[in-house]
Protein backbone atom coordinates (compact mmCIF):
# COMPACT_ATOMS: atom_id res chain seq x y z
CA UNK A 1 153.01 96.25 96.41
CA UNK A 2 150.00 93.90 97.92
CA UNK A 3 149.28 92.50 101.08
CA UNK A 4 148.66 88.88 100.76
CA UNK A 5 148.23 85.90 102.35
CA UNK A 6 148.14 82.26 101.17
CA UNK A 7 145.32 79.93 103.00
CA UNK A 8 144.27 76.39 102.19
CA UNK A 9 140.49 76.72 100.77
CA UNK A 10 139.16 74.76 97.58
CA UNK A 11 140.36 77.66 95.14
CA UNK A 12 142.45 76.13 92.76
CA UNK A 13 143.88 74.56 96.35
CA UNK A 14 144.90 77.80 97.49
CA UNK A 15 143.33 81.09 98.36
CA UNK A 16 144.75 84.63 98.41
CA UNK A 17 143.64 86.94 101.37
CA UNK A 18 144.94 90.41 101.82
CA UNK A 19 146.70 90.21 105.64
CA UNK A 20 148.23 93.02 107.34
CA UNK A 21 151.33 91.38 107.76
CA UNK A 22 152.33 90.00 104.81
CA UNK A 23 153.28 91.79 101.24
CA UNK A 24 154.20 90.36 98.09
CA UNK A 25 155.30 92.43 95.44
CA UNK A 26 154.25 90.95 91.59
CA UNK A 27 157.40 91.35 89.96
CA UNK A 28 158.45 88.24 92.57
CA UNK A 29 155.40 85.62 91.85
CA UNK A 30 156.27 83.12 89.23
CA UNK A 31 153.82 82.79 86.25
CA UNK A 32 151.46 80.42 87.53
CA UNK A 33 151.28 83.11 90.64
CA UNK A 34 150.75 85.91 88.59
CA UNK A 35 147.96 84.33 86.55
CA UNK A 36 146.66 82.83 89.51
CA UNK A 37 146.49 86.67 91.49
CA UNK A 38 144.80 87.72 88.37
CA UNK A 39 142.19 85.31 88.59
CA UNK A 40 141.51 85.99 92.34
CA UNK A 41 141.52 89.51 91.87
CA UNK A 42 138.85 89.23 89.18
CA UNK A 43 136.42 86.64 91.09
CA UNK A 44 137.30 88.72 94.15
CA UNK A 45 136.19 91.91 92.35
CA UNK A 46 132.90 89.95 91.14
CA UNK A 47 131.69 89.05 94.28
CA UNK A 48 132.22 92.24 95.93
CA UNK A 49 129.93 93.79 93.52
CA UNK A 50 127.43 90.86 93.59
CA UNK A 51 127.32 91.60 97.25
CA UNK A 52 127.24 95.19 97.25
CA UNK A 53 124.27 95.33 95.15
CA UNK A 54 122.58 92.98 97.07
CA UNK A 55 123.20 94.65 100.39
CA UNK A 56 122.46 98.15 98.87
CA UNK A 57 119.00 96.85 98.11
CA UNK A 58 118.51 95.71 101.17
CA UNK A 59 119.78 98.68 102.90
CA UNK A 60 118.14 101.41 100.50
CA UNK A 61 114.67 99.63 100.76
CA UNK A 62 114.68 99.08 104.07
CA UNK A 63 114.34 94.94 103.30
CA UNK A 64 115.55 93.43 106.47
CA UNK A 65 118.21 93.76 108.89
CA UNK A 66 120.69 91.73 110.70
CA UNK A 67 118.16 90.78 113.47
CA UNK A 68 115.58 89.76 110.95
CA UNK A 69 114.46 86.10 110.45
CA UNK A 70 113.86 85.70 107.13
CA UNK A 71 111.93 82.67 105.01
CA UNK A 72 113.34 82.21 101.49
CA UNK A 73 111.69 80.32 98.88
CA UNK A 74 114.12 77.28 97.34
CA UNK A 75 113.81 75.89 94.07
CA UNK A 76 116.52 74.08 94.22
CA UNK A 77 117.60 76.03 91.17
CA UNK A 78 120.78 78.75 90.69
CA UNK A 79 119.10 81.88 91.85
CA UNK A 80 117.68 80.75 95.41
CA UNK A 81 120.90 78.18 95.80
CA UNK A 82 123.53 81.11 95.58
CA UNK A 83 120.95 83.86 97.09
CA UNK A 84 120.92 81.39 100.34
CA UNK A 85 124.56 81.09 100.38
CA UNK A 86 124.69 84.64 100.45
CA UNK A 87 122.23 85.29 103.02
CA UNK A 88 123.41 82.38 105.14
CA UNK A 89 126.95 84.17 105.96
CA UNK A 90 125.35 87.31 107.72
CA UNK A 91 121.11 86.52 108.30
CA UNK A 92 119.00 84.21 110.53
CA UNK A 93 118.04 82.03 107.07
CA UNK A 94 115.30 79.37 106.79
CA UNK A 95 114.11 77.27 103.64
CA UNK A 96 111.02 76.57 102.14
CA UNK A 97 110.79 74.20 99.50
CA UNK A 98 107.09 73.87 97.58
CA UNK A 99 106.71 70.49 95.55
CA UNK A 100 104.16 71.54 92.97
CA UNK A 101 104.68 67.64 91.66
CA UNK A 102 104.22 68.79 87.95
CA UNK A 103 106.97 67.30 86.68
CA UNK A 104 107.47 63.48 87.94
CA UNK A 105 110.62 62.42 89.17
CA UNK A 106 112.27 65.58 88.34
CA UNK A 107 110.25 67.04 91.03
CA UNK A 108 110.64 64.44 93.51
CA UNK A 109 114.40 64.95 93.30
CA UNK A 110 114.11 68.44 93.38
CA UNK A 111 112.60 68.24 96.89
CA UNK A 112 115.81 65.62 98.15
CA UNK A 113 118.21 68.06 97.20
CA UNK A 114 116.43 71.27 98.47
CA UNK A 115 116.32 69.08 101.65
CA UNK A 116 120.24 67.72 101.40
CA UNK A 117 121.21 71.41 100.69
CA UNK A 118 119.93 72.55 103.81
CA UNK A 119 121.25 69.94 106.30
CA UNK A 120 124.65 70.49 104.87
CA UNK A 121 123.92 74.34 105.08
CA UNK A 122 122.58 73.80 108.39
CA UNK A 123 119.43 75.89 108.22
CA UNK A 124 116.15 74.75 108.89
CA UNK A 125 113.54 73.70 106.06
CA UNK A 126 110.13 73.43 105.46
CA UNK A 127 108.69 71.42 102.28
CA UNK A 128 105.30 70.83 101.02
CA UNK A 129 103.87 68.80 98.48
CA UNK A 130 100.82 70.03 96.60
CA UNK A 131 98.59 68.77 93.78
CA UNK A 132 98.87 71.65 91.54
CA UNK A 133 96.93 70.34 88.71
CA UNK A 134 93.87 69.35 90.47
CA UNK A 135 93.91 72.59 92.32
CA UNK A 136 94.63 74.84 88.99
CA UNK A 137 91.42 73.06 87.57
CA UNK A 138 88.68 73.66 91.13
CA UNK A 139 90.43 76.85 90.93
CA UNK A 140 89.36 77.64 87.02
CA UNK A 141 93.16 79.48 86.59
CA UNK A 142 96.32 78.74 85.18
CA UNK A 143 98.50 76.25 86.60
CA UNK A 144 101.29 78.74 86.76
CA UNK A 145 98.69 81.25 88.63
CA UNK A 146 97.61 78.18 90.77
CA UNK A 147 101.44 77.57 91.70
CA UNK A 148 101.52 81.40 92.61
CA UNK A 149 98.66 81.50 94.81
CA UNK A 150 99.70 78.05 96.43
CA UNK A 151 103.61 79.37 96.91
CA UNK A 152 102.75 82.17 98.96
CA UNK A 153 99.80 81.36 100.94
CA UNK A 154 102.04 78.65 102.56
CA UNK A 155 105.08 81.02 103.02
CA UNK A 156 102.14 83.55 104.88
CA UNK A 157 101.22 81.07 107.12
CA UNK A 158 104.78 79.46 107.81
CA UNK A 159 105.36 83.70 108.37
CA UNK A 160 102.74 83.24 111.22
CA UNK A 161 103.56 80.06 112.93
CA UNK A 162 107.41 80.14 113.15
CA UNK A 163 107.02 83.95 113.89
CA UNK A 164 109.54 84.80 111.12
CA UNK A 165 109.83 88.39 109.65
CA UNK A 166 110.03 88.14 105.58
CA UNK A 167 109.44 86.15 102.83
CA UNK A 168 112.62 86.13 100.20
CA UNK A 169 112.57 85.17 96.67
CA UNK A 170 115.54 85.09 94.12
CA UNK A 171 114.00 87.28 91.53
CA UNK A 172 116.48 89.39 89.85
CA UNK A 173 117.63 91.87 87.11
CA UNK A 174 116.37 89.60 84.24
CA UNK A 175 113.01 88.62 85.76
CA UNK A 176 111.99 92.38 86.25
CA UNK A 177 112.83 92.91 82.41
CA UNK A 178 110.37 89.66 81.33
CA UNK A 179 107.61 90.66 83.27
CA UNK A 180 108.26 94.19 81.81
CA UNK A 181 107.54 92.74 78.26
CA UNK A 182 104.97 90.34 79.27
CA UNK A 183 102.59 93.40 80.89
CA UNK A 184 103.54 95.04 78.08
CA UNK A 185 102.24 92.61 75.40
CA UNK A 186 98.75 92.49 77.86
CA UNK A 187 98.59 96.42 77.36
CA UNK A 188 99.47 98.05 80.78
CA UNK A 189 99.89 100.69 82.02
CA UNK A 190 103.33 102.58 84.06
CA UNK A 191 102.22 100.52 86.92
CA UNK A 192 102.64 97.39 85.33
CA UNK A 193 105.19 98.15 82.92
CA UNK A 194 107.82 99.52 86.40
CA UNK A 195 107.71 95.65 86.98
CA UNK A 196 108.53 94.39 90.18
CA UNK A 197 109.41 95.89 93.18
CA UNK A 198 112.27 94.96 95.59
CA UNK A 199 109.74 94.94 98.39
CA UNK A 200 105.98 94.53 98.31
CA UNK A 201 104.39 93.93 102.14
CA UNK A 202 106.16 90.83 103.43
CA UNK A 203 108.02 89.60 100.16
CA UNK A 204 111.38 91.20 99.78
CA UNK A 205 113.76 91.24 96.66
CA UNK A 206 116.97 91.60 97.23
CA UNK A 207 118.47 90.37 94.35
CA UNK A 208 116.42 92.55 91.80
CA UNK A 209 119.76 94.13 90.75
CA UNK A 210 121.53 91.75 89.79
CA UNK A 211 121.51 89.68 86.28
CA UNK A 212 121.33 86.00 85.60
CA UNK A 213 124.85 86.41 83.89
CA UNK A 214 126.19 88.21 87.41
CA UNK A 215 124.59 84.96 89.38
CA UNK A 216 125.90 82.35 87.12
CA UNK A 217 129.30 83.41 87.06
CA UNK A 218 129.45 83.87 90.45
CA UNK A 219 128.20 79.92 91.32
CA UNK A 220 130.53 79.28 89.01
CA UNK A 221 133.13 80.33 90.86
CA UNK A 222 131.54 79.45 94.39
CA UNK A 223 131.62 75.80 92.69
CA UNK A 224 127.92 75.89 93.86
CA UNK A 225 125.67 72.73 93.20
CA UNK A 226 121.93 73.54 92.03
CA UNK A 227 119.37 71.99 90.06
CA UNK A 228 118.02 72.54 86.33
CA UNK A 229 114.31 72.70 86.03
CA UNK A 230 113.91 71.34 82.29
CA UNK A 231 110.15 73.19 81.65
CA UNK A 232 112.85 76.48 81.55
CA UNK A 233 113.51 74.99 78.00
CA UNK A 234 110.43 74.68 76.91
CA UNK A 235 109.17 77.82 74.40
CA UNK A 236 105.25 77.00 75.87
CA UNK A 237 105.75 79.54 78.36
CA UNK A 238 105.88 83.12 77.31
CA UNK A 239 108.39 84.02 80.13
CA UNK A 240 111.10 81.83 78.20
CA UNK A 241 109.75 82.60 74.80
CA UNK A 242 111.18 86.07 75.85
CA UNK A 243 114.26 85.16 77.22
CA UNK A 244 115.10 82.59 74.50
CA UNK A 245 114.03 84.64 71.35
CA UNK A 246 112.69 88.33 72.42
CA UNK A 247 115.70 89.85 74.46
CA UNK A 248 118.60 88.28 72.86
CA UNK A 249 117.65 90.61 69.74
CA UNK A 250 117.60 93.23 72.03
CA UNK A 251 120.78 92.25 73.08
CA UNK A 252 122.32 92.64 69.01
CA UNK A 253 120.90 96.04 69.04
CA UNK A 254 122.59 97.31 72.52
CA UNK A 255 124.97 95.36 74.18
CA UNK A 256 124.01 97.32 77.46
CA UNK A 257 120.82 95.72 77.05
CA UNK A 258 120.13 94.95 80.48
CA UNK A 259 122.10 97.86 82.11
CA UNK A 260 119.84 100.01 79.96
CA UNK A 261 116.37 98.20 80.66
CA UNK A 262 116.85 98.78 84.68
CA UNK A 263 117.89 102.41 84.39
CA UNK A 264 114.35 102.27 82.30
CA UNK A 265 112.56 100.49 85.04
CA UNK A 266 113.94 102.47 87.83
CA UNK A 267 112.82 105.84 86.07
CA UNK A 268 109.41 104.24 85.59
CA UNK A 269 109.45 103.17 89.13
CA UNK A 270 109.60 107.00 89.91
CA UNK A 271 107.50 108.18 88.10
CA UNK A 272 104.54 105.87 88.76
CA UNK A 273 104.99 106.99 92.30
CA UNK A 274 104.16 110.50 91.10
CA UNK A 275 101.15 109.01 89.54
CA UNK A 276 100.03 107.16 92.60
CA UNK A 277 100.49 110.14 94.34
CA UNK A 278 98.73 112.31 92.01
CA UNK A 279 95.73 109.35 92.21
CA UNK A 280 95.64 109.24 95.61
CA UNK A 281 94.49 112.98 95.99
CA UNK A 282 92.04 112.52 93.47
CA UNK A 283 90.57 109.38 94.48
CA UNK A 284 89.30 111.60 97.34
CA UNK A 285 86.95 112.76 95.38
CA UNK A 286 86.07 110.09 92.95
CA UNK A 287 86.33 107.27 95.30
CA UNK A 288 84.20 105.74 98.38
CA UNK A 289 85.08 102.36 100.06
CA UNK A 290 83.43 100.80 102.40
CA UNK A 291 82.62 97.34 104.07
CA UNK A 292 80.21 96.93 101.22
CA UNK A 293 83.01 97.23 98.43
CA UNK A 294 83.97 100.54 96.07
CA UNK A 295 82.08 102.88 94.94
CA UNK A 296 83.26 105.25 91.76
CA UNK A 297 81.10 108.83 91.73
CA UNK A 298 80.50 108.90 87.51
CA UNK A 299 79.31 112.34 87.44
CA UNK A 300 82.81 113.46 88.98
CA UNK A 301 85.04 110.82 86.70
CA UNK A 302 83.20 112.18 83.82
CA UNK A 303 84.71 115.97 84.82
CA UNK A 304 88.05 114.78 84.53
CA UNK A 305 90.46 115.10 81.33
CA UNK A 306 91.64 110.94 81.17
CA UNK A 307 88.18 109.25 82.68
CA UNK A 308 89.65 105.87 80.89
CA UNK A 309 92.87 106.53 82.19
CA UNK A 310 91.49 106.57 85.24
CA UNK A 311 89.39 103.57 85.15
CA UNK A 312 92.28 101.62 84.08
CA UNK A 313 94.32 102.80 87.71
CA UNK A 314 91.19 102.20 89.31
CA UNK A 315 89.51 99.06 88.05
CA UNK A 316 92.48 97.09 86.88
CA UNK A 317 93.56 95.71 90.93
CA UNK A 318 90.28 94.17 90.65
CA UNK A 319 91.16 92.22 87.92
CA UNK A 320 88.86 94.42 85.32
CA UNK A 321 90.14 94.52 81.09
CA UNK A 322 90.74 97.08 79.20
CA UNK A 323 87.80 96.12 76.74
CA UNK A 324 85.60 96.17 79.73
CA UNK A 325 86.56 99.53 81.19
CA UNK A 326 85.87 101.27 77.35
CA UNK A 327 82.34 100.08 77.73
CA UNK A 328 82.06 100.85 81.11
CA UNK A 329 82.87 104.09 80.09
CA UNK A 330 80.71 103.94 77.06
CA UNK A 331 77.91 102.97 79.27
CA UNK A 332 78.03 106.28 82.24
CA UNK A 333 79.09 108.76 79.15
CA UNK A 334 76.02 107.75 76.87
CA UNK A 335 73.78 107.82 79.87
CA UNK A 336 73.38 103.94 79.21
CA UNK A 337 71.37 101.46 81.13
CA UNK A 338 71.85 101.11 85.06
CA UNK A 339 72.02 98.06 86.43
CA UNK A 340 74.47 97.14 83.67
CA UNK A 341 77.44 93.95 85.27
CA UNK A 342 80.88 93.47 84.34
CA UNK A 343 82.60 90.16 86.05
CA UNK A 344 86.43 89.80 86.67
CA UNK A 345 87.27 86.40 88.46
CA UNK A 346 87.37 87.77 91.68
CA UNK A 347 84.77 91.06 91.56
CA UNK A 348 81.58 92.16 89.98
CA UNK A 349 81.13 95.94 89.04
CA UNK A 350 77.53 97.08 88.60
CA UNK A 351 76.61 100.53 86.77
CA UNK A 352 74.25 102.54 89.05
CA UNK A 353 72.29 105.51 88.46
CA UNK A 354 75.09 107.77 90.40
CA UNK A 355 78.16 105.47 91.18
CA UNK A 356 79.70 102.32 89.84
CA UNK A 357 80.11 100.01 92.10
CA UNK A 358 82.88 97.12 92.94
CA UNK A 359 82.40 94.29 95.32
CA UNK A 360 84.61 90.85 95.71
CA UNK A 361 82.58 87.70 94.67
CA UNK A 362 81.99 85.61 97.60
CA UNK A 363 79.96 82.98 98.69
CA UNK A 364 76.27 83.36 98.19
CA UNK A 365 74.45 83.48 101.77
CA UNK A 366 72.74 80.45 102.58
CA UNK A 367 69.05 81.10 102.97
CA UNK A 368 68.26 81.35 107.18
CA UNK A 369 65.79 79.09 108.63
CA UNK A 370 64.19 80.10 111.91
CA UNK A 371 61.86 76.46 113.15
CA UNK A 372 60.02 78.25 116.13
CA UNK A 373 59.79 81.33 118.30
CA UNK A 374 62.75 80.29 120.80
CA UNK A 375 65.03 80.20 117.51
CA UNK A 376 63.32 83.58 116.34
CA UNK A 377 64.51 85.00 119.91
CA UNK A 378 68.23 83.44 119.56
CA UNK A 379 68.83 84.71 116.01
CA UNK A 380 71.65 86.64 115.56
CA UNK A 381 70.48 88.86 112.79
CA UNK A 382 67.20 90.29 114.88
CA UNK A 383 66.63 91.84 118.23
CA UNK A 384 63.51 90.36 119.33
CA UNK A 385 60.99 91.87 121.72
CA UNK A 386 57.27 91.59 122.88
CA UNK A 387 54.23 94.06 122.99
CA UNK A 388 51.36 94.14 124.83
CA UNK A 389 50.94 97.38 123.14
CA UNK A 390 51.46 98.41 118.98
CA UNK A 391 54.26 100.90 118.65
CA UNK A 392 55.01 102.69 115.43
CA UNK A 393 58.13 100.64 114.07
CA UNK A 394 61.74 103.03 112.68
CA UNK A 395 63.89 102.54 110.52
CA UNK A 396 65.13 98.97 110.43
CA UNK A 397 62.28 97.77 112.66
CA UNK A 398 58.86 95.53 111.90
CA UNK A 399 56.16 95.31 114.20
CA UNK A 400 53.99 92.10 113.62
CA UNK A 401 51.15 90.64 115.31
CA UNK A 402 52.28 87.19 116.98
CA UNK A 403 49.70 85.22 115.66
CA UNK A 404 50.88 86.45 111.60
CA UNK A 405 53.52 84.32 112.52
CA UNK A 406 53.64 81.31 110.76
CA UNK A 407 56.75 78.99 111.46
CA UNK A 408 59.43 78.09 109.88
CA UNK A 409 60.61 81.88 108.92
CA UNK A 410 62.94 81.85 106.17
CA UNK A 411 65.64 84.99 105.41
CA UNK A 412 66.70 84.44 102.22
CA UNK A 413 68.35 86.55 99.13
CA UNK A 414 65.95 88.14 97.08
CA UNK A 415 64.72 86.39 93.31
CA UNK A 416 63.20 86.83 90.21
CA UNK A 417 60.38 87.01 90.52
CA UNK A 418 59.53 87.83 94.20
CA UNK A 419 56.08 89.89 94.31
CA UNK A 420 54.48 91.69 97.23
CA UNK A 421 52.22 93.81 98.62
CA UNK A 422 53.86 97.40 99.73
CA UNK A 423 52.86 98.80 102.74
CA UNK A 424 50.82 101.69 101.98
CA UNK A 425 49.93 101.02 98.39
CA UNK A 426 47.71 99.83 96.16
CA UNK A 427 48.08 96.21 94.51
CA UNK A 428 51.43 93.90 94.18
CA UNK A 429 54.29 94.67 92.74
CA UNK A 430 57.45 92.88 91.89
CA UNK A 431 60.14 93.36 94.68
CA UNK A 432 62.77 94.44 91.89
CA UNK A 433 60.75 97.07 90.37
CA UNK A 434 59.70 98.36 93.99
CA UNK A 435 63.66 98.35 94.44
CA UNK A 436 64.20 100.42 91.06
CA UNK A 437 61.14 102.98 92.17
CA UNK A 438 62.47 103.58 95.81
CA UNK A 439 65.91 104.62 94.02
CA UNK A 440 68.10 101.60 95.53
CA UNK A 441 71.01 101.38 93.51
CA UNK A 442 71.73 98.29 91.13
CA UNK A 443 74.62 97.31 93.00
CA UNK A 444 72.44 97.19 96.24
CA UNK A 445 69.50 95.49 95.47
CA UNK A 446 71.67 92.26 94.96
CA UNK A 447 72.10 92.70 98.63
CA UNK A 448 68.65 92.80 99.61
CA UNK A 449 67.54 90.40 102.11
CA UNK A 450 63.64 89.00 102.45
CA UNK A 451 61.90 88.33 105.64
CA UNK A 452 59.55 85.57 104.02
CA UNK A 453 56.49 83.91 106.32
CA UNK A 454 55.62 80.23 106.64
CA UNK A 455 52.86 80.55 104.15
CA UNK A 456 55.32 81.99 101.49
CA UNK A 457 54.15 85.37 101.98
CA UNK A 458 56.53 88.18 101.90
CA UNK A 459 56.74 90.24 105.48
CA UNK A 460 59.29 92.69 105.09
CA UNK A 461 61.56 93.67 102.29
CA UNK A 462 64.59 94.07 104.90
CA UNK A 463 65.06 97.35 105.55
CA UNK A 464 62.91 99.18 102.69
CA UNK A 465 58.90 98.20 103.25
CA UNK A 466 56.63 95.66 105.03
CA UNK A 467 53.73 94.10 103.48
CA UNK A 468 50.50 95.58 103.84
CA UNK A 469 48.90 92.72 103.91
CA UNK A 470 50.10 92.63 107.51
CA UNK A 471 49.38 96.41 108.93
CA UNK A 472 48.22 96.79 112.10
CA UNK A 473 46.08 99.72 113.23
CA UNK A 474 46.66 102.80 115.55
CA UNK A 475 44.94 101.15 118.73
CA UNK A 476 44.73 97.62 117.61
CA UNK A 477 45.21 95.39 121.01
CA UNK A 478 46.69 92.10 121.74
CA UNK A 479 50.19 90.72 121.64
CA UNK A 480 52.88 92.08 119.06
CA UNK A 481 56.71 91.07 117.81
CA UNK A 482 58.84 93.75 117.02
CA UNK A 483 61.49 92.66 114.91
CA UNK A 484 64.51 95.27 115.14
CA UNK A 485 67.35 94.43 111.97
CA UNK A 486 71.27 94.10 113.38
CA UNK A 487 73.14 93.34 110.00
């Protein structure tokens, strides 16, 4: 016998709910009843697994919980449509819709129904328009990476101002098993092959357990309303290259396909947590960070059994390739030439004599100009004081007479080319071979700064060696600068 109870809903006009009170054995429904109870029993049994996944995901990763206010990211399309009408029922839920305007109209009316879905839901959204294209191209990166970058940089700083808690996307079961194959066609490693992960800083996954089939069929029988984005058709795009032609052979060959492939990237999951673990200790040897980037010791890499295994879980977060890290490794095991660069598009790694060192590409320093004294004693980048007296100068510190001074001052980066006279020697000498011959590190002599006079002349290789063109003797009177380096 079941409990049942007949309510007017939009479910074939009916809806069966199970209700204390009321019982209904099957041998009494008429036909239509008993295929009708069948049906609900089978949509009722689909969503209940749709939403226990989901909520075991978010419970077992710690996602979110019920006080949480959470951001998800609308396409418009199946995934986020029925994720938010999930997440609406039980969460604090806002929208945010990006209009990446690559495709026309299409997009356009993307955005009006992103914004008509959430006045009828009743949450609150937040849409931007961007120009994808021209950005992709200042940029110098893919227009897919450019949509990336753009996506989430909003949904951080919408994070910030509305003081919400995470961002949500609809990535699920299938999605993990694409970008499986597409790291794996790029040659990766168990990092990148474990795919994503259900929670990574603010961005949460909730849905990573779930298939596209399990989504579909549920909208389906929601009777939910979402959009097709027509570049999913389009073969151009690895992604659907693999879903339209790769994984549907994989299908023939194992029904279980996708059952199978999670099991697969849960196990890898695991075990590149070992890994990271097992990295982590020895990166306490290997390893130095600080403000001025990364620094690998190669004597101690060299000790180990897998130094290119290594590299790879080192140098690949910094955007490094594989072809790169085998010469790299090349380079510190034949004892090759320091001073030796390798670029990614967002660090530069430089072979030293005892460490190779990483450091982000940024902005090259504008040269410094200092006009007269008053600006001299305002900079920010010197402590400036006056002698009556000539005091020996330490480390970081230049004592000049006042009247050496010839105005403007410039700090600048150092160049090819730069030559000057080192205190305490005989004859000039280019600045870059006075660098090599104090033992300053490839990696640091990029970072070299040059006090450089009016005249042209070079005062002070900053912090290394003044010019001696400029010493002053033991008991010299008359008025002095001393010049004391803060950066």
């Amino acid at each position: 016998m079941l409990k049942l109870k007949k309510k007017n809903s939009d479910f074939y006009g009916t809806q069966l709910l199970y209700d204390e009170h009321h019982y209904i054995k099957t041998s009494e429904l008429k036909v239509f009843d008993t295929l009708f109870l069948i049906e609900f029993l089978r949509f009722k049994s689909l969503n209940l697994k749709v939403l226990k996944k989901i909520e075991e995901n978010i419970n077992k990763n710690r996602l979110f919980d019920k006080k949480s206010k959470l951001l998800l990211g609308m396409s418009g399309g199946i995934d986020s449509v029925a994720l938010a009408s999930i997440l609406a029922e039980s969460y604090s839920v806002s929208l945010a819709h990006c209009n990446f305007n690559l495709r026309g109209k299409e997009s356009d009316e993307d955005e009006k129904f992103c914004e008509s879905l959430a006045e009828n839901m009743g949450l609150p959204i937040y849409i931007r328009s961007f120009d994808t294209a021209k950005i992709s191209k200042q940029r110098g990166i893919s227009i897919q990476m450019a949509a990336r970058e753009l996506r989430y940089q909003w949904f951080e700083e919408l994070l910030k101002k509305h003081k919400l808690d995470r961002i949500v996307t609809a990535h699920h079961a299938d999605d993990r098993i694409e970008t499986f194959f597409i790291n794996l066609t790029r040659g990766s490693g168990v990092k990148g092959l474990k795919g994503m992960e259900s929670r990574n800083g603010n961005v949460v996954r909730p849905m990573l357990e779930i298939s596209k089939k399990e989504i579909q069929v549920y909208a389906e029988k929601k009777k939910i309303s979402f959009r097709e984005d027509s570049s999913n058709k389009s073969d151009k795009y690895e992604r659907n290259f693999l879903r339209h032609h790769i994984i549907p052979m994989f299908h023939k060959l194992n029904p279980s396909f996708d059952q199978t492939m999670i099991k697969s990237l849960n196990i890898l999951k695991d075990e590149n947590k070992i890994v990271q673990e097992y990295l982590s200790n020895l990166s306490k040897k290997l390893i130095i960070e600080s403000d001025k980037g990364t620094k690998i010791r190669k004597k101690d890499l060299l000790k180990t059994d897998y130094p290119l295994s290594l590299l790879h879980q080192f140098l690949e977060p910094f955007g490094f390739n594989y072809s790169q890290m085998q010469s790299v490794l090349k380079n510190i095991s034949d004892k090759g030439v320091s001073g030796k660069k390798f670029f990614s598009s967002t660090h530069e790694m430089t072979i030293g004599k005892e460490f190779i060192q990483i450091k982000r590409i940024g902005k090259k320093a504008k040269d410094r100009k200092l006009i007269k004294m008053s600006e001299l004693k305002k900079s920010t980048v010197f402590k400036v004081e006056s002698l009556n007296k000539f005091t020996l100068p330490k480390q970081n510190e230049l004592v000049l007479r006042e009247k050496d001074l010839q105005f403007p001052l410039k700090i600048r980066s150092r160049k090819d080319g730069d030559r000057f006279h080192p205190f305490g020697m005989k004859g000039t000498k280019l600045v870059s071979d006075f660098l090599k011959d104090e033992k300053v590190e490839a990696y640091e002599r990029d970072q070299v700064k040059i006090l450089e006079n009016g005249n042209k002349d070079i005062l002070w290789v900053i912090p290394y060696r003044s010019n001696e063109r400029y010493r002053i003797e033991k008991n010299e009177k008359g008025k002095f600068i001393k010049l004391s380096w803060l950066e």
